[in-house]
Protein backbone atom coordinates (compact mmCIF):
# COMPACT_ATOMS: atom_id res chain seq x y z
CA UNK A 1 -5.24 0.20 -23.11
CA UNK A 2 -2.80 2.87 -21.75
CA UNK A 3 0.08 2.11 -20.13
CA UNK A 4 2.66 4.27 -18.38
CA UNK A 5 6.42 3.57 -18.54
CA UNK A 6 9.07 4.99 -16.31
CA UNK A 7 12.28 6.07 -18.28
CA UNK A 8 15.34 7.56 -16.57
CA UNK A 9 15.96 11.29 -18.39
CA UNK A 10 19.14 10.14 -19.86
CA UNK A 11 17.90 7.36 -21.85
CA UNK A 12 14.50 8.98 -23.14
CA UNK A 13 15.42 9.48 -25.93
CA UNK A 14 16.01 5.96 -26.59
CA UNK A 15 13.54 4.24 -24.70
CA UNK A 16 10.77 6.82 -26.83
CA UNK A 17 12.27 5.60 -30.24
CA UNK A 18 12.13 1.94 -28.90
CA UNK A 19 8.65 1.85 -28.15
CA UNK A 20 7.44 4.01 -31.52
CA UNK A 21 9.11 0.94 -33.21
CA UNK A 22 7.03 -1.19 -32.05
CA UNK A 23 3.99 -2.23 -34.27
CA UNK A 24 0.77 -2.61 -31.92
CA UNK A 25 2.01 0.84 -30.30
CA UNK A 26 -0.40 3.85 -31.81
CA UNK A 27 1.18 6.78 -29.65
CA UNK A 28 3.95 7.40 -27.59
CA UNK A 29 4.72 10.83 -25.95
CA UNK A 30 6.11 12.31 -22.82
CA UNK A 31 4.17 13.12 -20.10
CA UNK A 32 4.70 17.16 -19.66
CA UNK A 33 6.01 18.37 -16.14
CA UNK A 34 2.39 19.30 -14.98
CA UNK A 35 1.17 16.28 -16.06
CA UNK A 36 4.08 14.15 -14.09
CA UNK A 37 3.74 16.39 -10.61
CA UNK A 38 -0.25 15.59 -10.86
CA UNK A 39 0.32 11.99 -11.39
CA UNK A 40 2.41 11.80 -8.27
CA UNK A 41 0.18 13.72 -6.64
CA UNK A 42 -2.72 11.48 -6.91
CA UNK A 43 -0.53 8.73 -6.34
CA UNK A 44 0.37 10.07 -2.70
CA UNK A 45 -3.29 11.02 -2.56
CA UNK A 46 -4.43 7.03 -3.26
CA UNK A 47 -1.54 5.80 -0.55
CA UNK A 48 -3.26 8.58 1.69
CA UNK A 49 -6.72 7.08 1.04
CA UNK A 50 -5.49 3.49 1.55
CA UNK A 51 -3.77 4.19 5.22
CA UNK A 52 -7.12 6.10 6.08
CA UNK A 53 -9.28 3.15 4.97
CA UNK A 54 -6.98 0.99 6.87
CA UNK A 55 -6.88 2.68 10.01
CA UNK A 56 -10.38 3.18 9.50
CA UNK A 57 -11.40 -0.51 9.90
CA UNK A 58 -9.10 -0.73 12.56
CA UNK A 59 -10.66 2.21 14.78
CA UNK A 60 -13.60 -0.31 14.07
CA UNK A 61 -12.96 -3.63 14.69
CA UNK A 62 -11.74 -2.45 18.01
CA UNK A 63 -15.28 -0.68 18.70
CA UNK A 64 -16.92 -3.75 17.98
CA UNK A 65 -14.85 -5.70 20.12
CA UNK A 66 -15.54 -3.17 22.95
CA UNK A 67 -19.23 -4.23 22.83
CA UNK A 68 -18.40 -8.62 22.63
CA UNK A 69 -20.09 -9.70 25.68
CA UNK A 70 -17.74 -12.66 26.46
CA UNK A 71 -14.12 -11.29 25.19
CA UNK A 72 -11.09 -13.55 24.28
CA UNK A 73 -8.08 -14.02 26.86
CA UNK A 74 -5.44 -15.53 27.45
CA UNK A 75 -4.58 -16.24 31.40
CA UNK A 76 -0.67 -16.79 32.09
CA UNK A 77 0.64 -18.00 35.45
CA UNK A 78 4.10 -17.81 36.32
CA UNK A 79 4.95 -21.37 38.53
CA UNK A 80 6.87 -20.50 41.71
CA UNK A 81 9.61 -23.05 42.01
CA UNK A 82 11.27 -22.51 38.64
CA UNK A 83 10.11 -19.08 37.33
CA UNK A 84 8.46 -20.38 34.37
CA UNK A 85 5.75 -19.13 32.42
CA UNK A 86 2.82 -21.28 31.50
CA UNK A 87 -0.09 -20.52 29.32
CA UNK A 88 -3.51 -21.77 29.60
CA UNK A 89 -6.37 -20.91 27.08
């Protein structure tokens, strides 16, 4: 299994040492700058994906609801004498 840690700069040095130390840890490196600016690249790229899938579904499930022969409602009536709203279903 990999596994990627986030290590402020200033305590790298450290934090590397720390996890060499460790017995059931085979490598430990830094990531080079490339590698770090493509990782958050495909990170933004799998949030991008994610609000296009979810937008997506939403474009839709309001199609679909465009074609429902007997659409849901709600029917609200205001009563004269005291201004109130009432709801009926």
């Amino acid at each position: 299994m990999k596994v990627l840690v986030d290590i402020l700069d200033n305590q790298a040095i450290f934090g590397m040492e720390a996890l060499k130390s460790l017995s059931f840890v085979k490598r430990a490196k830094p990531m080079t700058q490339a590698a770090v600016e493509l990782w958050e690249d495909l990170k933004s790229a799998a949030q991008d994906v994610r609000l296009h899938n979810f937008v997506m579904t939403l474009i839709s499930a309001l199609t679909s609801y465009c074609f429902f022969e007997k659409k849901l409602a709600i029917r609200f009536d205001m009563e004269q004498p005291s201004d109130q709203l009432v709801l009926f279903g």
